[in-house]
PDB file of N, CA and C in Angstrom:
ATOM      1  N   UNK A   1     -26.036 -24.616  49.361  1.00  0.00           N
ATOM      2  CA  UNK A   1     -25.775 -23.404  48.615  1.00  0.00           C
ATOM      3  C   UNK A   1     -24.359 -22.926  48.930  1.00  0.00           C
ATOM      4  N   UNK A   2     -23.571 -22.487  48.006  1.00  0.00           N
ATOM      5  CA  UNK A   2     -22.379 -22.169  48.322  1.00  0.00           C
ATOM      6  C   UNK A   2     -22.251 -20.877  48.596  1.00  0.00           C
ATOM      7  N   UNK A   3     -21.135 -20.696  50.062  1.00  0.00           N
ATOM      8  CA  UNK A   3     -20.911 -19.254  49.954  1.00  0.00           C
ATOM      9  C   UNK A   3     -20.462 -18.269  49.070  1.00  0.00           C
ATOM     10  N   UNK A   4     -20.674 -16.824  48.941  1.00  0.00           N
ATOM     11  CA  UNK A   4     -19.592 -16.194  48.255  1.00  0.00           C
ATOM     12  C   UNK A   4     -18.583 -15.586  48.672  1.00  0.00           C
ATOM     13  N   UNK A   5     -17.466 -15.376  47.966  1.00  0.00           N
ATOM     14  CA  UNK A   5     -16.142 -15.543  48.507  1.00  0.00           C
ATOM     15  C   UNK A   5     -15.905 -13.684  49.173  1.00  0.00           C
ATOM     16  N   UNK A   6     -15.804 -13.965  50.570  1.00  0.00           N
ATOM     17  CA  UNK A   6     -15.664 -12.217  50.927  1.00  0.00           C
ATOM     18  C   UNK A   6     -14.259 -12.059  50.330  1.00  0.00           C
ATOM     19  N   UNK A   7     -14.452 -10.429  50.018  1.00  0.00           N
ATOM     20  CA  UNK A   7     -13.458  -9.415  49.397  1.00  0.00           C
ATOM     21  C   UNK A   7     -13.382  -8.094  50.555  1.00  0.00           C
ATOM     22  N   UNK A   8     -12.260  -8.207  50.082  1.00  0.00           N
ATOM     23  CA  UNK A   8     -11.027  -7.033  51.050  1.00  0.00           C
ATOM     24  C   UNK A   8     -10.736  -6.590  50.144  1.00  0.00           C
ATOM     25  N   UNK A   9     -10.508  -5.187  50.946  1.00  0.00           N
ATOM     26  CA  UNK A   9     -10.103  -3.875  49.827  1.00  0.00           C
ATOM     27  C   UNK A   9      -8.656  -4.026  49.810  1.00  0.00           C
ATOM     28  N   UNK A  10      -7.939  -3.240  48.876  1.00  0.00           N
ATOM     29  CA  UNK A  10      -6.531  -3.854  48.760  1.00  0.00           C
ATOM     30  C   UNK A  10      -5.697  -3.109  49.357  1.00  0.00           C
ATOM     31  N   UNK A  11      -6.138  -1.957  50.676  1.00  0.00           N
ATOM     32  CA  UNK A  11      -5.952  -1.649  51.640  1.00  0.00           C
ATOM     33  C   UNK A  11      -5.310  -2.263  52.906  1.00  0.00           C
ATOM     34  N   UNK A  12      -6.437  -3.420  52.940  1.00  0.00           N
ATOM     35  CA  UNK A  12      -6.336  -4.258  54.160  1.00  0.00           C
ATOM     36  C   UNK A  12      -5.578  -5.413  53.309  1.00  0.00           C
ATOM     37  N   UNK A  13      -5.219  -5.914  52.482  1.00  0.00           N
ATOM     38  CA  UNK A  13      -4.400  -7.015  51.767  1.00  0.00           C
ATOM     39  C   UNK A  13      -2.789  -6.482  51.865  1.00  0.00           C
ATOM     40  N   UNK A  14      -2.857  -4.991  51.541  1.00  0.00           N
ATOM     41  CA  UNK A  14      -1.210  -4.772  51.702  1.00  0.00           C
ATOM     42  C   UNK A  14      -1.082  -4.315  53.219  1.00  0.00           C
ATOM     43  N   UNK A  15      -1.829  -3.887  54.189  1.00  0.00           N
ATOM     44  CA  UNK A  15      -1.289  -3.826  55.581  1.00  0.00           C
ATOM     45  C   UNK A  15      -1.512  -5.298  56.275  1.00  0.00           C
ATOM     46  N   UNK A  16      -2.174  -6.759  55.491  1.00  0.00           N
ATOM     47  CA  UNK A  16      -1.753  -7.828  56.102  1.00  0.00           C
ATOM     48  C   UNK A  16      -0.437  -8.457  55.743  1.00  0.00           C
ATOM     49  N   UNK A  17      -0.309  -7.626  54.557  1.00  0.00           N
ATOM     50  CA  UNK A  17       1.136  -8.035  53.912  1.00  0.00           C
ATOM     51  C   UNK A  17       2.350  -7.808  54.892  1.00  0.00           C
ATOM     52  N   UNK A  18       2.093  -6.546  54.607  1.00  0.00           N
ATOM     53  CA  UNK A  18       3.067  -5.909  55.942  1.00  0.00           C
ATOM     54  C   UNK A  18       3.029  -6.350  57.224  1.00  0.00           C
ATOM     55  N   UNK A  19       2.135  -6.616  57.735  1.00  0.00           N
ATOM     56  CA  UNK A  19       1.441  -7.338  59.135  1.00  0.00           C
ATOM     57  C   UNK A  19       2.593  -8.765  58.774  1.00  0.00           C
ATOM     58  N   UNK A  20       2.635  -9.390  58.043  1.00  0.00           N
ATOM     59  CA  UNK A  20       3.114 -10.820  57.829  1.00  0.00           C
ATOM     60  C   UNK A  20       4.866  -9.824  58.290  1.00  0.00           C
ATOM     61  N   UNK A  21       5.112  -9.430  57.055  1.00  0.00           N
ATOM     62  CA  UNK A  21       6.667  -9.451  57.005  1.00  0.00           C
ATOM     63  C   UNK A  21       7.235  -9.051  58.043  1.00  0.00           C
ATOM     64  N   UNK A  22       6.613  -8.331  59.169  1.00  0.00           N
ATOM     65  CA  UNK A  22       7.233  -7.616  59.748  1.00  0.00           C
ATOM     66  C   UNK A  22       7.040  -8.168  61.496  1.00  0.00           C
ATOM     67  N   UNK A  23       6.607  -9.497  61.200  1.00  0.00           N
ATOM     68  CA  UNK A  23       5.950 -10.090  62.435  1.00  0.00           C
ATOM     69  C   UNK A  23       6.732 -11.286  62.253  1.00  0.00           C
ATOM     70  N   UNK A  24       7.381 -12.348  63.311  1.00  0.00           N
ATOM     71  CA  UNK A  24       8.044 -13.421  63.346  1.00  0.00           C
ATOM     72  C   UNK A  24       7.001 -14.250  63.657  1.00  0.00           C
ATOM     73  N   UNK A  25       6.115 -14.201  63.481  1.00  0.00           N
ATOM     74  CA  UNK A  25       4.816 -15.311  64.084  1.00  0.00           C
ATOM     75  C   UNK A  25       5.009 -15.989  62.212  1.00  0.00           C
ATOM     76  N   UNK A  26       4.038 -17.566  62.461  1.00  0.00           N
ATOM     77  CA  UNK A  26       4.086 -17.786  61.025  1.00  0.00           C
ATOM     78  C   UNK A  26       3.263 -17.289  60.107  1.00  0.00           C
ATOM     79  N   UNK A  27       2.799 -17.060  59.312  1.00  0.00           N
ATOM     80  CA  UNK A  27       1.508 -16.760  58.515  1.00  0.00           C
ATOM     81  C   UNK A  27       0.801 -17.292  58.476  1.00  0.00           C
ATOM     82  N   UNK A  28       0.673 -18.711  59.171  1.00  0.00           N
ATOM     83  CA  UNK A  28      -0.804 -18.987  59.831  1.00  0.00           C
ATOM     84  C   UNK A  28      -1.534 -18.257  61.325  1.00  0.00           C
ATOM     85  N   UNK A  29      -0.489 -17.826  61.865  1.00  0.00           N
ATOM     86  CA  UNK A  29      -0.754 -17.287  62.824  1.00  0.00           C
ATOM     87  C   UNK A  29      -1.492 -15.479  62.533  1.00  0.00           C
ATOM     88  N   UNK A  30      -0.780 -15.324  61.777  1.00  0.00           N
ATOM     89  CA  UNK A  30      -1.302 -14.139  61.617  1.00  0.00           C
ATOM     90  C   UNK A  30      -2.555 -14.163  60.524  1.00  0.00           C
ATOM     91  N   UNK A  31      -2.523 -15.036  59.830  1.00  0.00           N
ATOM     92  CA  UNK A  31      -3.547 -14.861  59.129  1.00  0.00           C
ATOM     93  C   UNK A  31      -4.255 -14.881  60.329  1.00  0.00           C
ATOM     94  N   UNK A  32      -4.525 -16.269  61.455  1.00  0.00           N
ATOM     95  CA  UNK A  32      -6.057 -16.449  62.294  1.00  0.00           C
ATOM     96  C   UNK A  32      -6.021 -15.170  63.128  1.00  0.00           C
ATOM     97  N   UNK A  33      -4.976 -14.831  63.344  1.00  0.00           N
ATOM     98  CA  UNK A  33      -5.693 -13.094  64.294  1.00  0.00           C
ATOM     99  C   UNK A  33      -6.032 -12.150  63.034  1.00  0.00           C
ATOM    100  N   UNK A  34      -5.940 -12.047  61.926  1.00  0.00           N
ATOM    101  CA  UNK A  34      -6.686 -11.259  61.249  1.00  0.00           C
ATOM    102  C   UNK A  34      -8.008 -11.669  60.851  1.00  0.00           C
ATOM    103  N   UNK A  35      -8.464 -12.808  61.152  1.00  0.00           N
ATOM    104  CA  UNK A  35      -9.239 -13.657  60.414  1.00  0.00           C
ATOM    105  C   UNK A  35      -9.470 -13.611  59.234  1.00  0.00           C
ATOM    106  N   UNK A  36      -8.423 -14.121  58.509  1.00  0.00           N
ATOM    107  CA  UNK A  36      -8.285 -14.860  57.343  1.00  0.00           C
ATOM    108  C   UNK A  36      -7.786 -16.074  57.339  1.00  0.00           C
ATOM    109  N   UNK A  37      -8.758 -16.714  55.774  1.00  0.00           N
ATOM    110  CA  UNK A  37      -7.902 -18.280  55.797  1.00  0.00           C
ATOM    111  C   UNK A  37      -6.760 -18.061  55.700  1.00  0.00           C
ATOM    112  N   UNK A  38      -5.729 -18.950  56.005  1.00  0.00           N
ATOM    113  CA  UNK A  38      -4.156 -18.993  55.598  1.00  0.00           C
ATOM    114  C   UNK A  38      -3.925 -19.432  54.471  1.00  0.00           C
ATOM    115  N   UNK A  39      -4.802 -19.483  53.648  1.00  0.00           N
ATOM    116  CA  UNK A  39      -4.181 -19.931  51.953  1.00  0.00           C
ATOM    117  C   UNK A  39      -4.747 -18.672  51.394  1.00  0.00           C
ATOM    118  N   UNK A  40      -5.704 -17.963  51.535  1.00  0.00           N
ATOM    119  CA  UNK A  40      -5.886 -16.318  51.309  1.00  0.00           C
ATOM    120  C   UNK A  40      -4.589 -15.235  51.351  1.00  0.00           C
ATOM    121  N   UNK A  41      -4.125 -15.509  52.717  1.00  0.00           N
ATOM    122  CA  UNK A  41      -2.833 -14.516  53.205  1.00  0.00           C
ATOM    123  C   UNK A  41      -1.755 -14.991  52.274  1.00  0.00           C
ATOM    124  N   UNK A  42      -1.509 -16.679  52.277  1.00  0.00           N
ATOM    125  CA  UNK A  42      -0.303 -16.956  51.452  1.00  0.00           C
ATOM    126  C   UNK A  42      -0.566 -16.466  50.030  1.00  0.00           C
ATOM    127  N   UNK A  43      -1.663 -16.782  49.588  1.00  0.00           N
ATOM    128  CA  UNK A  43      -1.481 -16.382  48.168  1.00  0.00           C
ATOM    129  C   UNK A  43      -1.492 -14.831  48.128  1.00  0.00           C
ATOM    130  N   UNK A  44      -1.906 -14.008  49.091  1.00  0.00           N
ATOM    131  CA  UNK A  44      -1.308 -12.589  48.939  1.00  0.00           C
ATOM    132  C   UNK A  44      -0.127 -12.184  48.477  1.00  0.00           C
ATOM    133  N   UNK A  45       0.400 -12.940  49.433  1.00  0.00           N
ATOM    134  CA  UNK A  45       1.937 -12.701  49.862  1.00  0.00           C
ATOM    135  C   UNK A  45       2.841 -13.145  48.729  1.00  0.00           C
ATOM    136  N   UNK A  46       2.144 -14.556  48.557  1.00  0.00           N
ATOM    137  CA  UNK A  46       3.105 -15.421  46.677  1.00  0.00           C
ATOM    138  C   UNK A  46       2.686 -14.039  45.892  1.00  0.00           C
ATOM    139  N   UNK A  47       1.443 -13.177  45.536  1.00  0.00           N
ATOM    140  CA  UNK A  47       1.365 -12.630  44.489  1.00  0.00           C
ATOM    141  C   UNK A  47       2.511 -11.487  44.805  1.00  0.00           C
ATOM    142  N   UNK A  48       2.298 -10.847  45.563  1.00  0.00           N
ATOM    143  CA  UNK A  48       3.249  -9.978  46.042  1.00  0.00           C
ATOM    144  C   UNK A  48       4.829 -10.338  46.280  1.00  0.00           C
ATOM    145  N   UNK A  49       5.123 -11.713  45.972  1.00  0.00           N
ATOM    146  CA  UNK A  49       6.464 -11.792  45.810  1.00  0.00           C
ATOM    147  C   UNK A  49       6.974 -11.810  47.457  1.00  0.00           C
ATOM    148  N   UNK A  50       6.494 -11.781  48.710  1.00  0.00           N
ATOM    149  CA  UNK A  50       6.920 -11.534  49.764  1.00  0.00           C
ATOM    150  C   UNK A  50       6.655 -13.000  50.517  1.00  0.00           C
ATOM    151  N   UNK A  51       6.592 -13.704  50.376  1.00  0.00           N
ATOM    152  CA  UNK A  51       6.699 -15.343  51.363  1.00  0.00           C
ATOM    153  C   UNK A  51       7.759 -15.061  51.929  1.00  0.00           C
ATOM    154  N   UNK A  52       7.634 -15.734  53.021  1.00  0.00           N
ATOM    155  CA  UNK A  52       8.586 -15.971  54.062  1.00  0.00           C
ATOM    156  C   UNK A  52       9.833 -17.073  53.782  1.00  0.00           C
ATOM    157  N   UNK A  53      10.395 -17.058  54.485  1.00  0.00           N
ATOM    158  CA  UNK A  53      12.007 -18.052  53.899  1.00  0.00           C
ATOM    159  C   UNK A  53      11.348 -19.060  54.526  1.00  0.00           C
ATOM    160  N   UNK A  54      11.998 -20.572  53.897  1.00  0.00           N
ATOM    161  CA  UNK A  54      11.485 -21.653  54.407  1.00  0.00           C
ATOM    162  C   UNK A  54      11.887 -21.929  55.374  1.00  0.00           C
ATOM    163  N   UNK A  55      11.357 -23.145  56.133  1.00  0.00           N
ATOM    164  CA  UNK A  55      11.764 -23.533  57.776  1.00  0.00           C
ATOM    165  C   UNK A  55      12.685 -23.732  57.423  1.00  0.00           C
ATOM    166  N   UNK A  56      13.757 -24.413  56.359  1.00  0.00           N
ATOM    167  CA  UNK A  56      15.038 -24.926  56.665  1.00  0.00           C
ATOM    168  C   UNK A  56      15.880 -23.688  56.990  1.00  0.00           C
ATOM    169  N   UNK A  57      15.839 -22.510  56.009  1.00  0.00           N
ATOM    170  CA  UNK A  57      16.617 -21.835  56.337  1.00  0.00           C
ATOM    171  C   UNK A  57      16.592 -21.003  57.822  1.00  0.00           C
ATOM    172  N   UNK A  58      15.402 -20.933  58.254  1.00  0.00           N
ATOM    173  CA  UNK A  58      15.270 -20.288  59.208  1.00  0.00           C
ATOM    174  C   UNK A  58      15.650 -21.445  60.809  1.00  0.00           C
ATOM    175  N   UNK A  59      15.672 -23.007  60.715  1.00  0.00           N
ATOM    176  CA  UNK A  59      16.309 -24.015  61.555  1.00  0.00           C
ATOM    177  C   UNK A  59      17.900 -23.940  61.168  1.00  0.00           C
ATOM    178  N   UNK A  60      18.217 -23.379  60.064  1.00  0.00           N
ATOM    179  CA  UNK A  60      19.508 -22.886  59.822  1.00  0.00           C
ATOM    180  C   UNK A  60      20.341 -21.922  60.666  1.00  0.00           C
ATOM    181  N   UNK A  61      19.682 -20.944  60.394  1.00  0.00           N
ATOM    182  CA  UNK A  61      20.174 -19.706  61.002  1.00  0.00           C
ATOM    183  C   UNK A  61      19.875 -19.856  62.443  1.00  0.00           C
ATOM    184  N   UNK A  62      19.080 -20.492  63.082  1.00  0.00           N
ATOM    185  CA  UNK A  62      18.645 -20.435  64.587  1.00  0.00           C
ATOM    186  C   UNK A  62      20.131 -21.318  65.101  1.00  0.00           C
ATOM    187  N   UNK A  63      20.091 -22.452  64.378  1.00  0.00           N
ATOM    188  CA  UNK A  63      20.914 -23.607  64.947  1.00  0.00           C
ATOM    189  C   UNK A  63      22.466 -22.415  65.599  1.00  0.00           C
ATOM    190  N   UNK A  64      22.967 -21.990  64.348  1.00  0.00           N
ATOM    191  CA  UNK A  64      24.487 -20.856  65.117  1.00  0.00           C
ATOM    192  C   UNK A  64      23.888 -20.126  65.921  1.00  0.00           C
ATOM    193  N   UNK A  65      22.865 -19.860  66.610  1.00  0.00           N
ATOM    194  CA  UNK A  65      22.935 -18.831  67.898  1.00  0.00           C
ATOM    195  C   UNK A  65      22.155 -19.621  68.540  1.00  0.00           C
ATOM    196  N   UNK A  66      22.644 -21.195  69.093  1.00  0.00           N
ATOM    197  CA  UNK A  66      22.057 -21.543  69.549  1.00  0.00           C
ATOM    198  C   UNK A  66      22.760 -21.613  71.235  1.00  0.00           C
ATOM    199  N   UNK A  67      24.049 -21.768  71.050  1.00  0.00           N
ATOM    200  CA  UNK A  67      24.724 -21.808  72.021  1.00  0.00           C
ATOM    201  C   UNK A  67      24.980 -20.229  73.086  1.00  0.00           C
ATOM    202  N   UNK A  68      24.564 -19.195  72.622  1.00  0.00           N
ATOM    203  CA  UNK A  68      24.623 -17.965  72.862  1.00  0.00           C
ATOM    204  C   UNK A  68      23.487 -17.603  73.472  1.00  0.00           C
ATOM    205  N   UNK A  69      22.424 -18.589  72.907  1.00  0.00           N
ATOM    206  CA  UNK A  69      20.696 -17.903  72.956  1.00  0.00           C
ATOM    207  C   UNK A  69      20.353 -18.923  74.349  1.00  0.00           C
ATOM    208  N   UNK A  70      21.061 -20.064  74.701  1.00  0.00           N
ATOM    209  CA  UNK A  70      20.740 -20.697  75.753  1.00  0.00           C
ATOM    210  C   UNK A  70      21.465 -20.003  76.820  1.00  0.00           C
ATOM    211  N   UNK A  71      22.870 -19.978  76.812  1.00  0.00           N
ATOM    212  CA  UNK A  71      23.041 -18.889  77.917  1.00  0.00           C
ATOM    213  C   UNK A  71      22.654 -17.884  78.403  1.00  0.00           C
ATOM    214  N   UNK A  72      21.723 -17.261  76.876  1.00  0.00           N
ATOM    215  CA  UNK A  72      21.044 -15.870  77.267  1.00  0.00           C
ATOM    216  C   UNK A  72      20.197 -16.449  78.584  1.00  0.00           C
ATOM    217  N   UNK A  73      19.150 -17.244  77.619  1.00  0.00           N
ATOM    218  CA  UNK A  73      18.233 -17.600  78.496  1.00  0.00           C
ATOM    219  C   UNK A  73      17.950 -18.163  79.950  1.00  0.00           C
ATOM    220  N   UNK A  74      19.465 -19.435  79.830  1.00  0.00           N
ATOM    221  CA  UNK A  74      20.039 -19.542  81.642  1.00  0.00           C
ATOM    222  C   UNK A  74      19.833 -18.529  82.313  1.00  0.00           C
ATOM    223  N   UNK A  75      21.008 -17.332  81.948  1.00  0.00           N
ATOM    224  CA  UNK A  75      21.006 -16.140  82.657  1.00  0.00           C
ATOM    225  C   UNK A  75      19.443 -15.627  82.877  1.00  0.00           C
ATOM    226  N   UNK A  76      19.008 -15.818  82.481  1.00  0.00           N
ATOM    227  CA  UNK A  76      17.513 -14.841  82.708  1.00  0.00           C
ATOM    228  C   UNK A  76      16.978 -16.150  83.669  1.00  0.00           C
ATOM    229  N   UNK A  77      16.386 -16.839  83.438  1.00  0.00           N
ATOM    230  CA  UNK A  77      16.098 -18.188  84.111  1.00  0.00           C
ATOM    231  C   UNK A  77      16.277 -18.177  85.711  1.00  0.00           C
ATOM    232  N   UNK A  78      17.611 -18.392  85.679  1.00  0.00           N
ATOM    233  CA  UNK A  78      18.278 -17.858  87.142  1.00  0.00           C
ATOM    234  C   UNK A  78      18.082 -16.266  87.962  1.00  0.00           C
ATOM    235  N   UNK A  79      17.616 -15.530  87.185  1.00  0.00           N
ATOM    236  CA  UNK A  79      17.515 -13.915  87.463  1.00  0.00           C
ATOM    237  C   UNK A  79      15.940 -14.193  88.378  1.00  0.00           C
ATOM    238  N   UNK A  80      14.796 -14.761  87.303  1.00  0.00           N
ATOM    239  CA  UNK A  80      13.797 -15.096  87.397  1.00  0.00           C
ATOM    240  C   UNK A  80      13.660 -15.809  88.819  1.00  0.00           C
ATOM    241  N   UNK A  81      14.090 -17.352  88.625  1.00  0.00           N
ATOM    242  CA  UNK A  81      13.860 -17.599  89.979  1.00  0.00           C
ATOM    243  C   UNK A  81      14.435 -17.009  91.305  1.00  0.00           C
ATOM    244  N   UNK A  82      15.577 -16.531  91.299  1.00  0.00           N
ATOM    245  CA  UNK A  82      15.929 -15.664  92.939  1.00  0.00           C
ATOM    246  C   UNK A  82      15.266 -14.395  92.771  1.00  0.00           C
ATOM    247  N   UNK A  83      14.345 -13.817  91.812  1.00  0.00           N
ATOM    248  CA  UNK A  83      13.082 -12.975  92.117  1.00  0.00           C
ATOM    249  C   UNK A  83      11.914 -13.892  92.942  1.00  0.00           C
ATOM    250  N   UNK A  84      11.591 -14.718  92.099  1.00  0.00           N
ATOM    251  CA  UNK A  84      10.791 -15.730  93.049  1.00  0.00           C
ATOM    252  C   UNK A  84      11.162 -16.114  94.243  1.00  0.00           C
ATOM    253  N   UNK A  85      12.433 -16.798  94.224  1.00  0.00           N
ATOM    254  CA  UNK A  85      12.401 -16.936  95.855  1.00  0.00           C
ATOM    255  C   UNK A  85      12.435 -15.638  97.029  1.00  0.00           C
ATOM    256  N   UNK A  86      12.867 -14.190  96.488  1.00  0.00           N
ATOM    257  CA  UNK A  86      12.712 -13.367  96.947  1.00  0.00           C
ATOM    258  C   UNK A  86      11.386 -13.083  97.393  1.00  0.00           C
ATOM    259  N   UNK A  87      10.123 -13.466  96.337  1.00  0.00           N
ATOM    260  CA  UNK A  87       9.048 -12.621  96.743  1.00  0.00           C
ATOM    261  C   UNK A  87       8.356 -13.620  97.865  1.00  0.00           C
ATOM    262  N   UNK A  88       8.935 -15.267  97.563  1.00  0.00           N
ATOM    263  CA  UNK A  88       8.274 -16.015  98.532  1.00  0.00           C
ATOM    264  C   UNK A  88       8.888 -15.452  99.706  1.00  0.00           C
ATOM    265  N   UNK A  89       9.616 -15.115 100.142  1.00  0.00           N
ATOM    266  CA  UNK A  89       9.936 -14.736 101.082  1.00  0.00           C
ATOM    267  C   UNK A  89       9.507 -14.019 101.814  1.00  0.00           C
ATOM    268  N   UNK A  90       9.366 -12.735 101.197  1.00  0.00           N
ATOM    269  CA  UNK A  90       8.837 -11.573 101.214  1.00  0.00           C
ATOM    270  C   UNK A  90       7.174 -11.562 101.864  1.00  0.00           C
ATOM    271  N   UNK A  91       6.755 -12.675 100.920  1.00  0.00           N
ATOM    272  CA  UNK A  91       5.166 -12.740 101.274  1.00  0.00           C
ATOM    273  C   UNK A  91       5.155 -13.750 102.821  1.00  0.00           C
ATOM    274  N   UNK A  92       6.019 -14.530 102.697  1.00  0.00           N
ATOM    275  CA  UNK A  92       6.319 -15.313 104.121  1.00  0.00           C
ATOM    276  C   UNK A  92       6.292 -14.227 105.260  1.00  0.00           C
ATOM    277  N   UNK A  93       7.261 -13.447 105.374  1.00  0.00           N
ATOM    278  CA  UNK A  93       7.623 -12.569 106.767  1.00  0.00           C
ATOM    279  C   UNK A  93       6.258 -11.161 106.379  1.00  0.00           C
ATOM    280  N   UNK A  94       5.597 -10.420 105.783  1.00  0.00           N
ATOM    281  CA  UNK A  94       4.406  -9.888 105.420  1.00  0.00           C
ATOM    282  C   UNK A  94       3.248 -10.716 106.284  1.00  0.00           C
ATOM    283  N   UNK A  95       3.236 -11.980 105.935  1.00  0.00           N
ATOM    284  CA  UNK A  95       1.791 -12.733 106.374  1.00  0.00           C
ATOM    285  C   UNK A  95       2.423 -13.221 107.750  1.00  0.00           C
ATOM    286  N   UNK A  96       3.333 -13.337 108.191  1.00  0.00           N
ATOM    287  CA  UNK A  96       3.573 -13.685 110.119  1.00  0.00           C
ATOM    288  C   UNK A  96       3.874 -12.424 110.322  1.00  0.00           C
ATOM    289  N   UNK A  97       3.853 -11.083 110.130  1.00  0.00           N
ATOM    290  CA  UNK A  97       3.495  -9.825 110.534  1.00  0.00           C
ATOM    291  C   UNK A  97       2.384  -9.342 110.706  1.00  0.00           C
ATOM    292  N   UNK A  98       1.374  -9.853 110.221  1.00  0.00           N
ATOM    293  CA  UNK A  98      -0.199  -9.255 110.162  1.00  0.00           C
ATOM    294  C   UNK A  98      -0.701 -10.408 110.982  1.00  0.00           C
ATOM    295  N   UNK A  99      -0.369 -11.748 111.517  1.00  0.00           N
ATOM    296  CA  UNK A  99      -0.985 -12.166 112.528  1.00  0.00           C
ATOM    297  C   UNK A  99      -0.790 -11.877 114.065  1.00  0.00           C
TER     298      UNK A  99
END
């Protein structure tokens, strides 16, 4: 027996809309935390004229900040671990104090 097809009020269709555009996740992603299929959400979104830009353009635009976005990230990287080695430390001289 076949199911019938659940309906959403068009309430919850334009705040998943919005939910999509305004979220960098893909629209499969957001469809499965809303639980919807992802060909439900896309065809929302096609009717509504709002799809997302394709991967090329968006492997486009990433590629020029790519050299900027790795240094970001070095820098943080390096921040990160001499926190870590700080806290090993930290927990080192803590635990030969309490024995």
């Amino acid at each position: 027996m076949a199911k019938k097809a659940k309906q959403y009020t068009p309430e919850f269709r334009a705040q998943a809309i919005r939910l999509c555009e305004g979220s960098e996740k893909p629209i499969a992603d957001v469809a499965r935390d809303l639980g919807v299929r992802y060909q439900t959400l896309y065809s929302w979104m096609k009717k509504a004229g709002k799809t997302k830009r394709t991967h090329d353009t968006d492997v486009q635009a990433s590629a020029s900040d790519t050299p900027t976005e790795v240094r970001r990230l070095q820098r943080e990287l390096d921040e990160v671990k001499a926190e870590r080695d700080f806290l090993k430390k930290a927990a080192a001289f803590f635990a030969r104090m309490n024995k």
